[in-house]
Protein backbone atom coordinates (compact mmCIF):
# COMPACT_ATOMS: atom_id res chain seq x y z
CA UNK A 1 59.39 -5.90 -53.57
CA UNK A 2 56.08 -8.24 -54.27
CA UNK A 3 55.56 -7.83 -50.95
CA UNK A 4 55.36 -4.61 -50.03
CA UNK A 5 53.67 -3.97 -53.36
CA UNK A 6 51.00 -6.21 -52.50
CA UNK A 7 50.84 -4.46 -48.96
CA UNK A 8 50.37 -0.60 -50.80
CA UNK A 9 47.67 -2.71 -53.34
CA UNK A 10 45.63 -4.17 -50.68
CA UNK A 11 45.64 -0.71 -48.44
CA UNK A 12 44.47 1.09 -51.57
CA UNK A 13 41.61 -1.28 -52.07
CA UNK A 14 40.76 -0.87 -48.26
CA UNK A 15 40.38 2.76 -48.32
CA UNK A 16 38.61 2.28 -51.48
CA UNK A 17 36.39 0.11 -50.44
CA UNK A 18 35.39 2.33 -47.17
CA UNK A 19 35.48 5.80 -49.03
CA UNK A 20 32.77 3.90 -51.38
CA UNK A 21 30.88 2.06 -48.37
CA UNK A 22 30.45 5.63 -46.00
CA UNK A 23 29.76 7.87 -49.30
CA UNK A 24 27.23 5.30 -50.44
CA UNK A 25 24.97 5.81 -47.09
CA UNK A 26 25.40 9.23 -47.08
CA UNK A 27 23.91 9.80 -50.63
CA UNK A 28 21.32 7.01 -49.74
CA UNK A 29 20.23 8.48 -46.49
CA UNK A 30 20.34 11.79 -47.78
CA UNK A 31 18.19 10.86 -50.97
CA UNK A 32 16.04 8.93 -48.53
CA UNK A 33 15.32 11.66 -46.53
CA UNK A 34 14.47 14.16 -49.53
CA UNK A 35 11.75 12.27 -50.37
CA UNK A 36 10.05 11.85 -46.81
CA UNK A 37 10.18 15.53 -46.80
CA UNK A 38 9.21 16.56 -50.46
CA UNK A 39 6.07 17.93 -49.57
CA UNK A 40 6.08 21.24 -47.45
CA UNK A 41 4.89 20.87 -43.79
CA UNK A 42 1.96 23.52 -44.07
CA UNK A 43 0.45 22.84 -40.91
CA UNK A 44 3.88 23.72 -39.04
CA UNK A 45 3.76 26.95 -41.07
CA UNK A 46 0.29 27.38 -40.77
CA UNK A 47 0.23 29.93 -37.84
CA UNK A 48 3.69 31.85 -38.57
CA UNK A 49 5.66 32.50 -35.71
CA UNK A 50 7.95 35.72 -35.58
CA UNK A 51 11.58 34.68 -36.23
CA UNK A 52 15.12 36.50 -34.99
CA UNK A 53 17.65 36.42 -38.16
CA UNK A 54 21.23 37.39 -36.65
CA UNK A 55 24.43 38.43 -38.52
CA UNK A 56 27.80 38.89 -36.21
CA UNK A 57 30.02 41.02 -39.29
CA UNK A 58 33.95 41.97 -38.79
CA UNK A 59 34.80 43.60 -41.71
CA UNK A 60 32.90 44.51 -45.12
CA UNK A 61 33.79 41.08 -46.92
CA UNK A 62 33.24 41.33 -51.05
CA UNK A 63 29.89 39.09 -50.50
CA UNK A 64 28.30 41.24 -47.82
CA UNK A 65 26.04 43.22 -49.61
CA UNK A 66 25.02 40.42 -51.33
CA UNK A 67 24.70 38.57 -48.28
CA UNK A 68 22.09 41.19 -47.00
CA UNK A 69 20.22 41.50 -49.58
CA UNK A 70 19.30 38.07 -49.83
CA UNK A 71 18.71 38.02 -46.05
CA UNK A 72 16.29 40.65 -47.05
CA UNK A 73 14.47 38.28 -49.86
CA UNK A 74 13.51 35.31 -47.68
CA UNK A 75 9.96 34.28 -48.09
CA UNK A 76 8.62 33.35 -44.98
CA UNK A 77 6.12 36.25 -43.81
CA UNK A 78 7.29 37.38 -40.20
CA UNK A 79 11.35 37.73 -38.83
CA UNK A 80 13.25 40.65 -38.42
CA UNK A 81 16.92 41.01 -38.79
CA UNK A 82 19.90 42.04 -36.06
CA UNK A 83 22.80 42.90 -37.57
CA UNK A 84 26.12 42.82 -34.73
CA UNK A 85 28.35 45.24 -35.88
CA UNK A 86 31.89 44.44 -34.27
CA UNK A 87 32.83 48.20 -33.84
CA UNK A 88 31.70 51.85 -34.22
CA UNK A 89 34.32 52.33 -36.97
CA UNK A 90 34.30 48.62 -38.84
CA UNK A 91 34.05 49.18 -42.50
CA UNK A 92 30.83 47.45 -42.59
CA UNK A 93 29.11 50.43 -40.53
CA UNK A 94 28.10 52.10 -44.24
CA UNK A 95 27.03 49.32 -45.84
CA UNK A 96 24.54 47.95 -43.20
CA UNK A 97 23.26 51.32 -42.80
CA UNK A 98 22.37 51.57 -46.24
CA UNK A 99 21.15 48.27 -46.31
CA UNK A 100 18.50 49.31 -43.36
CA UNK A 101 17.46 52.27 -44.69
CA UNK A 102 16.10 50.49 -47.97
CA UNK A 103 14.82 46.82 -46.73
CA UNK A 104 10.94 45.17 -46.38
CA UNK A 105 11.91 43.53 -43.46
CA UNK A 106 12.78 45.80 -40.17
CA UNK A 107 16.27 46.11 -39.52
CA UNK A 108 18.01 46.74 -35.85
CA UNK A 109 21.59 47.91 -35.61
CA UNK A 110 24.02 46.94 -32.65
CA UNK A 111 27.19 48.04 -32.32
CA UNK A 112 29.26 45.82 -29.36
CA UNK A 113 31.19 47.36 -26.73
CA UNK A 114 34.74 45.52 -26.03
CA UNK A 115 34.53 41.82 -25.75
CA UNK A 116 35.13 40.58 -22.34
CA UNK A 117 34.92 36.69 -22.95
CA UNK A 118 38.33 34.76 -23.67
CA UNK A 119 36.86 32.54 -25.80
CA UNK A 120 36.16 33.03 -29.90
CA UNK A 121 35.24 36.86 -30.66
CA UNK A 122 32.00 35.94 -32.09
CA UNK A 123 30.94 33.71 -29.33
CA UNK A 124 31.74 37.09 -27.23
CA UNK A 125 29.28 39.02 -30.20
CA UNK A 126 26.45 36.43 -29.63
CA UNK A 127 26.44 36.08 -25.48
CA UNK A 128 26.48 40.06 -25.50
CA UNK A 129 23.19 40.13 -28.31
CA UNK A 130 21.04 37.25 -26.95
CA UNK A 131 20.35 38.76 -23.74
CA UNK A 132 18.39 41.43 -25.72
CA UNK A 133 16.32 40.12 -28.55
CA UNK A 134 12.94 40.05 -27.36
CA UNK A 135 10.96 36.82 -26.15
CA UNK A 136 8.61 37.55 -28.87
CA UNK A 137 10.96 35.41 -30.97
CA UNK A 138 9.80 31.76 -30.95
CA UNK A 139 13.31 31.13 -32.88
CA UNK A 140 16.19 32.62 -33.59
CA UNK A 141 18.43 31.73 -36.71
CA UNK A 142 22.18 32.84 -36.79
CA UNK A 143 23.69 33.34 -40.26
CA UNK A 144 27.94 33.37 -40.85
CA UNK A 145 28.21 36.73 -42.80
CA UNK A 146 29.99 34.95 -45.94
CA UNK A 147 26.97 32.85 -46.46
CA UNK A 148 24.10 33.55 -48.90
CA UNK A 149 20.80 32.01 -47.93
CA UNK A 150 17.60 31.52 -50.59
CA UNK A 151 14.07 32.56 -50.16
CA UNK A 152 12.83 29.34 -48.66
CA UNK A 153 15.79 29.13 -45.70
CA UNK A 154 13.74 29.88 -42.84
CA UNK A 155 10.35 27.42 -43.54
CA UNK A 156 12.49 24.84 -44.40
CA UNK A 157 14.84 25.35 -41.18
CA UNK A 158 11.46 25.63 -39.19
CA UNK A 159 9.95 22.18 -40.29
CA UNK A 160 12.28 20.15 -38.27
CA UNK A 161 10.77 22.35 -34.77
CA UNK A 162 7.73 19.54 -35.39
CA UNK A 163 9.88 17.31 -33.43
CA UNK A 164 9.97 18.70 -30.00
CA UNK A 165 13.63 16.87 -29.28
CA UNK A 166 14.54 19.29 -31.77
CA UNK A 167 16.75 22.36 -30.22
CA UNK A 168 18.44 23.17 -33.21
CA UNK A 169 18.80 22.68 -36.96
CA UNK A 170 20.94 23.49 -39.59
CA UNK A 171 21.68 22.92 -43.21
CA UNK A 172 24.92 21.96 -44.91
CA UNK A 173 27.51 23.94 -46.83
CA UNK A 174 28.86 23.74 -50.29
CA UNK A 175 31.38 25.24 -51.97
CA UNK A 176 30.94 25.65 -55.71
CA UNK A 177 33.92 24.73 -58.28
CA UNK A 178 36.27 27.67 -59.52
CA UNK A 179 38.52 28.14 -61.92
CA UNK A 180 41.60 28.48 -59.59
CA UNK A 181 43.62 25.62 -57.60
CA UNK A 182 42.30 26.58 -54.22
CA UNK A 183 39.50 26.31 -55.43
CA UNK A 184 39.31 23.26 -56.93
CA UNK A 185 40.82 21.56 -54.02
CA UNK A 186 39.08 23.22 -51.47
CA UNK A 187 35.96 21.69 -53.43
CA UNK A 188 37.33 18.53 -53.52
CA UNK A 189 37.71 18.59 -49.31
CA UNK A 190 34.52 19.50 -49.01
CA UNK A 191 32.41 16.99 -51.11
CA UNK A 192 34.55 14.45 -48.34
CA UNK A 193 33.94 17.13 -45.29
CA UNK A 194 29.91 16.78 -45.70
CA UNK A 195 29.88 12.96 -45.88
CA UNK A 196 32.20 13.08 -42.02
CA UNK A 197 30.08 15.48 -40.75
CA UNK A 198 26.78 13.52 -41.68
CA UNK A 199 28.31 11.03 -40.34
CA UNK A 200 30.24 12.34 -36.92
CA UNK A 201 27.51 14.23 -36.23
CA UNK A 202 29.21 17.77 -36.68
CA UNK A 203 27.15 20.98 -36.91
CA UNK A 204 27.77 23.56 -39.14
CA UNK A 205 26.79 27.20 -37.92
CA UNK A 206 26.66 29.06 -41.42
CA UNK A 207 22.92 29.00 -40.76
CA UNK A 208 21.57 27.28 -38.18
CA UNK A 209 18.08 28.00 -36.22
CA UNK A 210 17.43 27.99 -32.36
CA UNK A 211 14.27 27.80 -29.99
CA UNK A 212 14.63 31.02 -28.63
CA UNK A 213 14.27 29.98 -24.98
CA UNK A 214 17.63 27.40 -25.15
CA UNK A 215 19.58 30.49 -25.64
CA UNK A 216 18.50 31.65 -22.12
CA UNK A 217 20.52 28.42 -21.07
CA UNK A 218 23.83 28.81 -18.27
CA UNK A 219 25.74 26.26 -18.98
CA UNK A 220 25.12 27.08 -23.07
CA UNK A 221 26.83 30.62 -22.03
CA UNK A 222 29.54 29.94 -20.18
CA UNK A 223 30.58 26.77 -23.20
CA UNK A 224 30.39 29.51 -26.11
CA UNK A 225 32.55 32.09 -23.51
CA UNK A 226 35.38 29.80 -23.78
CA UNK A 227 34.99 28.32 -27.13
CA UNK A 228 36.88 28.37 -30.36
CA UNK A 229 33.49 28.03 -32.35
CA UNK A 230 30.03 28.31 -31.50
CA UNK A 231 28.96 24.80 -33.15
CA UNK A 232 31.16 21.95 -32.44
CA UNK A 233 31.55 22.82 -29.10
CA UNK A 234 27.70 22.47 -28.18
CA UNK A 235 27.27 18.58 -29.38
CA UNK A 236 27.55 17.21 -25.67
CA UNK A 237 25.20 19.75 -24.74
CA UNK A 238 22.71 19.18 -26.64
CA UNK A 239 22.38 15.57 -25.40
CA UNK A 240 22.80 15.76 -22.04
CA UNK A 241 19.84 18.18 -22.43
CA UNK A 242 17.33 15.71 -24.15
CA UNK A 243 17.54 17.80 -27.46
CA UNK A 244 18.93 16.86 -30.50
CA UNK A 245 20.32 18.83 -33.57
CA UNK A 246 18.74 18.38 -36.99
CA UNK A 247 20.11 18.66 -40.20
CA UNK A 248 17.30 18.76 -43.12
CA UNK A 249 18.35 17.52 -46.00
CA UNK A 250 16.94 19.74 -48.35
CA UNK A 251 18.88 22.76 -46.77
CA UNK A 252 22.46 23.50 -48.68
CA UNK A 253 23.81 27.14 -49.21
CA UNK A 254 26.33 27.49 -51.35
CA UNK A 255 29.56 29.50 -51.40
CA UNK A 256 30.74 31.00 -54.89
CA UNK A 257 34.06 33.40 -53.41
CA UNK A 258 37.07 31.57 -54.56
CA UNK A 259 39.61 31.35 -52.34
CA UNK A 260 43.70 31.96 -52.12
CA UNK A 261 45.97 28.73 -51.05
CA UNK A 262 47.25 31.41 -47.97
CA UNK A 263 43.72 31.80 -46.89
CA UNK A 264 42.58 27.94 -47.70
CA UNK A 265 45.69 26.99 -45.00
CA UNK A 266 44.25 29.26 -42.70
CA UNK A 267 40.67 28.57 -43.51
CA UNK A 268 41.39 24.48 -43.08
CA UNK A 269 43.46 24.64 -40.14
CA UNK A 270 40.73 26.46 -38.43
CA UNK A 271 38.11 23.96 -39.32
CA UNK A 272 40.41 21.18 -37.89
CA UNK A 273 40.90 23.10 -34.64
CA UNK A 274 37.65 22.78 -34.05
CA UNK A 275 37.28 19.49 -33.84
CA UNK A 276 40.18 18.95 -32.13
CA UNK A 277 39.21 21.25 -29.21
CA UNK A 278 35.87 20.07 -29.29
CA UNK A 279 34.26 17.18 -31.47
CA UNK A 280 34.85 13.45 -30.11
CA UNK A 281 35.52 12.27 -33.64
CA UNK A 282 39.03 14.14 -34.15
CA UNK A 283 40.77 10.98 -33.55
CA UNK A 284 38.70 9.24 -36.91
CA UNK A 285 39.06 12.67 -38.53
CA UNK A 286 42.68 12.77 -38.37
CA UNK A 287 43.46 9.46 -39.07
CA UNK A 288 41.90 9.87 -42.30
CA UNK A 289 43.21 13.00 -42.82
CA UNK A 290 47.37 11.24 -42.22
CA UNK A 291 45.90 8.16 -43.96
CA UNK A 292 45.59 9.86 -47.67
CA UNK A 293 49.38 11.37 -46.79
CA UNK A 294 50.94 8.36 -46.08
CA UNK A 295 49.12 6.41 -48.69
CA UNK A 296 50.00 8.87 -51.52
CA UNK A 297 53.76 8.58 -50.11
CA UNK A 298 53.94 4.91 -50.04
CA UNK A 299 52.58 4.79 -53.59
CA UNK A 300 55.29 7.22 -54.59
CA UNK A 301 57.87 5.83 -52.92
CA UNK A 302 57.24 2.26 -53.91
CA UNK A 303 57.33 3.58 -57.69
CA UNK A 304 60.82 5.29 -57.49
CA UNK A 305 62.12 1.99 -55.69
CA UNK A 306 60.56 -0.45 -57.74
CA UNK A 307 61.48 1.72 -60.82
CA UNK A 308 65.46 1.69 -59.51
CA UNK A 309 65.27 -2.03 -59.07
CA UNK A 310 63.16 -2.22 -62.58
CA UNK A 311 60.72 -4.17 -60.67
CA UNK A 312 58.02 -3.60 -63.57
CA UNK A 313 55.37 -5.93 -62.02
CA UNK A 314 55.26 -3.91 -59.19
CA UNK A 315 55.57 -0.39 -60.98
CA UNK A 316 52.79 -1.41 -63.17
CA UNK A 317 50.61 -2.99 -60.40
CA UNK A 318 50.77 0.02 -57.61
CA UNK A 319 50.47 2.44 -60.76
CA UNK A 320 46.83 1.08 -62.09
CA UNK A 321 45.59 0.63 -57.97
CA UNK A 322 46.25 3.93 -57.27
CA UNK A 323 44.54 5.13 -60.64
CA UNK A 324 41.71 3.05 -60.14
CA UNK A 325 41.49 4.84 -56.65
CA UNK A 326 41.75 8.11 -57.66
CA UNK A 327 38.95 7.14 -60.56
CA UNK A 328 36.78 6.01 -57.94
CA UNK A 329 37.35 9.10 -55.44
CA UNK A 330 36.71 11.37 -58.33
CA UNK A 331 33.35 9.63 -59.22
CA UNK A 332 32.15 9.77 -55.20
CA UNK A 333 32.75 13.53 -55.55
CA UNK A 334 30.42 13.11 -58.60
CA UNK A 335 28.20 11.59 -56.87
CA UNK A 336 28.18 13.93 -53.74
CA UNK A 337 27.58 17.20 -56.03
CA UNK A 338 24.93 15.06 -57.30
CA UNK A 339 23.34 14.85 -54.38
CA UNK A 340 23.61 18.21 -53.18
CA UNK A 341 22.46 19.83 -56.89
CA UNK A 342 19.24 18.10 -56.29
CA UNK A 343 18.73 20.39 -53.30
CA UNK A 344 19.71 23.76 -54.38
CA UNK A 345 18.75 24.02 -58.34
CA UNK A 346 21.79 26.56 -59.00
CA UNK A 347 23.92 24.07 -57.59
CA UNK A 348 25.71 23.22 -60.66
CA UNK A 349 30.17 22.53 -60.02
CA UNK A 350 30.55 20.52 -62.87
CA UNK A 351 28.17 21.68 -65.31
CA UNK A 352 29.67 25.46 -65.12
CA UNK A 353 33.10 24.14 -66.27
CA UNK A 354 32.69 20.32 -67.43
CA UNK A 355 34.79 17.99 -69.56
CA UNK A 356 37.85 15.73 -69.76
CA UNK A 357 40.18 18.96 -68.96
CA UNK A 358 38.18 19.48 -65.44
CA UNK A 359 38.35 15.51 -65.06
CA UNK A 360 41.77 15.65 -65.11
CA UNK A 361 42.67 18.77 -63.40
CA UNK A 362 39.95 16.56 -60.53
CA UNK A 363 42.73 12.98 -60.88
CA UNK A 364 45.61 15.40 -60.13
CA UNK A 365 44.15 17.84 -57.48
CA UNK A 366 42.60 15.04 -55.59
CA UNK A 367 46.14 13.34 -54.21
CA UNK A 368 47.09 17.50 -53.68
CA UNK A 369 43.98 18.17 -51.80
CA UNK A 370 45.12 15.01 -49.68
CA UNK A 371 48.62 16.26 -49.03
CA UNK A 372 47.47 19.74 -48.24
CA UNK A 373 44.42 18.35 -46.26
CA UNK A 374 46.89 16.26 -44.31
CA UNK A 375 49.38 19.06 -43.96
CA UNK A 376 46.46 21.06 -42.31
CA UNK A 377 45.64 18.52 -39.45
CA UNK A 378 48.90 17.79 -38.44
CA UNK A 379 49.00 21.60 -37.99
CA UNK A 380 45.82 21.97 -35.68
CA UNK A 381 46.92 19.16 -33.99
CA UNK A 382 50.44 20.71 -32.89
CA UNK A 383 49.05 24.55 -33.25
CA UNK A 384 49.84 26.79 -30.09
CA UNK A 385 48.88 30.22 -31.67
CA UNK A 386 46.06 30.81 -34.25
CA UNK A 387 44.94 33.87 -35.70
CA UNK A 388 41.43 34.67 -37.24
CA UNK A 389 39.94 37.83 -38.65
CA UNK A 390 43.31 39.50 -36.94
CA UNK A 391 42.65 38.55 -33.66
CA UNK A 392 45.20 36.25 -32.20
CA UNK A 393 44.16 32.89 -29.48
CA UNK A 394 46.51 31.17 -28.15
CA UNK A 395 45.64 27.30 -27.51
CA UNK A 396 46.66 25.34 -24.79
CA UNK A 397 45.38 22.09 -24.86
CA UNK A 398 41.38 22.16 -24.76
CA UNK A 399 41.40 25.43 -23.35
CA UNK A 400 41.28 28.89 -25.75
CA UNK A 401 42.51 32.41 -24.85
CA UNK A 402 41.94 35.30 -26.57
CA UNK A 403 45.05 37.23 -27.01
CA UNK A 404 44.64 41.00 -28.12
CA UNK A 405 41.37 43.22 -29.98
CA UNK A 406 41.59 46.03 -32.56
CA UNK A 407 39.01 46.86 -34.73
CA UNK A 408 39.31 45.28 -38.08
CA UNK A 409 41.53 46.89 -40.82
């Protein structure tokens, strides 16, 4: 029983040790890199290019209008915005016509015939648009319709372009702390999900800008045409074409909808697709994903053995290693909302909702969000069928096929 108590001790302290170790560059990189860029690049703003803002919407979401409006309210003097509407009859038809008729900024309407790529329908959305914006653009910035950007998005997105090896670049996402269990949890996964995509290298396509003429590309076409998702996919491609994608560090939009466990399955499973199908690092990504799972079970069934044998040293032992670990996971969230509430000033999960209750509900939803999390890889690892925004892909292997297509109820 020493033994294999020792064994569960030592593998806690391990994972400890590396959670700390890859959290600890991230913040330090990422604080690094705020201050190299605290003052504004005026001279790449000085002669204000015009700028392409593009929204693919299925379905009038609670956060669209909001959404739009703030589209409407970014401060940089000279972009226009395309809004793909999926069909003639979506429910989103009204509200983005109202939202035209009454913006500063001009406004263009397109409604998209039938999709005719097998890949992801908004891959299908974006191939059909591209061909048409105008090459008055110098870039083109393509927003997720759930996401809420801030006035200073698009000259903050359009500082990296100073670098010519820059193609692309795109900020980070955060989900603020709610009330609810989803919620929390989903919060929990994602202060861990920026630090692995820092540091895999994984884009995030919420908002992320483009030089216009890279969008012309073939071979970028025919990826997104039989893609699951129109960022992961492209990280190959953008080194064997000598560009690079760049991530400023100052650039975080938030996401305030709380969330359902149904939709948090769905909404993690797809997220792990992705880099399944299409990221290099899936292997590291699910291994740490199974990792917390079996760790949490060996700790819990060490504890029901070593209680049945009254093995007290070893109850007493596992117990404290494991709540030292979870005391130390909780404070690298800390530490990770930290950094990210020194880039967006409303950034605020713990302050909204703080003291020894939330601390607690944090100790016991971490070890959950590690099941769940765990739960949700082993599922996009074995998934044949996935649906998303009711349209149904089947997956087999690398490859993706879309299924069926009905307007969205």
């Amino acid at each position: 029983m020493a033994f294999f108590s020792w064994v569960v001790m030592l593998w806690l302290a391990v994972t400890t040790l590396g959670q700390a170790l890859f959290t600890g560059c991230y913040c330090y990189l990422r604080r690094f890199t705020n201050r190299a860029v605290v003052r504004h690049n005026t001279a790449a703003l000085a002669t204000p290019q015009r700028v392409a803002v593009v929204l693919a919407i299925r379905g009038a979401d609670e956060g669209l209008a909001d959404g739009l409006a703030a589209l409407d309210g970014m401060d940089y003097p000279d972009y226009q915005i395309h809004l793909v509407l999926d069909h003639a009859d979506d429910s989103a038809v009204v509200p983005c016509q109202q939202f035209a008729s009454r913006a500063v900024h001009a406004v263009f309407l397109h409604t998209s015939p039938l999709p005719c790529y097998p890949g992801a329908l908004k891959c299908d959305r974006l191939l059909w648009l591209i061909p048409q914006l105008s090459d008055e653009y110098s870039h083109v910035l393509l927003v997720d319709a759930d996401v809420s950007v801030y006035p200073s998005l698009l000259g903050q997105l359009l500082e990296s372009f100073v670098d010519p090896q820059v193609g692309c670049a795109g900020g980070g996402r955060w989900y603020e702390v709610q009330g609810n269990w989803p919620s929390l949890v989903r919060s929990i996964w994602n202060a861990a999900a920026v630090v692995q995509m820092d540091g895999y290298g994984v884009p995030w396509a919420g908002t992320w800008m483009w030089r216009r003429d890279l969008l012309n590309d073939a071979e970028l076409q025919q990826i997104w045409s039989k893609s699951f998702c129109e960022d992961v996919s492209l990280v190959p491609w953008f080194k064997k074409r000598g560009y690079r994608f760049a991530r400023p560090a100052r650039v975080v939009l938030i996401n305030r909808e709380p969330t359902r466990w149904r939709s948090l399955f769905n909404f993690w499973t797809r997220q792990l697709l992705c880099a399944r199908l299409h990221h290099w690092a899936w292997p590291a990504i699910f291994g740490h994903a199974v990792n917390g799972l079996l760790m949490t079970l060996a700790v819990l069934l060490l504890s029901i053995v070593a209680l049945t044998f009254e093995a007290w040293n070893a109850v007493v032992g596992v117990t404290l290693t494991y709540f030292f670990y979870l005391v130390i996971s909780a404070w690298l969230m800390w530490l990770v909302c930290r950094q990210n509430e020194r880039k967006v000033e409303s950034l605020v999960p713990f302050r909204a909702a703080s003291g020894i209750g939330l601390w607690c509900r944090v100790l016991v939803a971490i070890p959950l969000a590690q099941v769940l999390h765990a739960y949700c890889a082993i599922s996009a690892a074995m998934i044949g069928n996935v649906q998303w925004r009711q349209i149904d892909y089947r997956i087999k292997g690398r490859e993706v096929q879309r299924q069926n297509y009905q307007p969205f109820q």
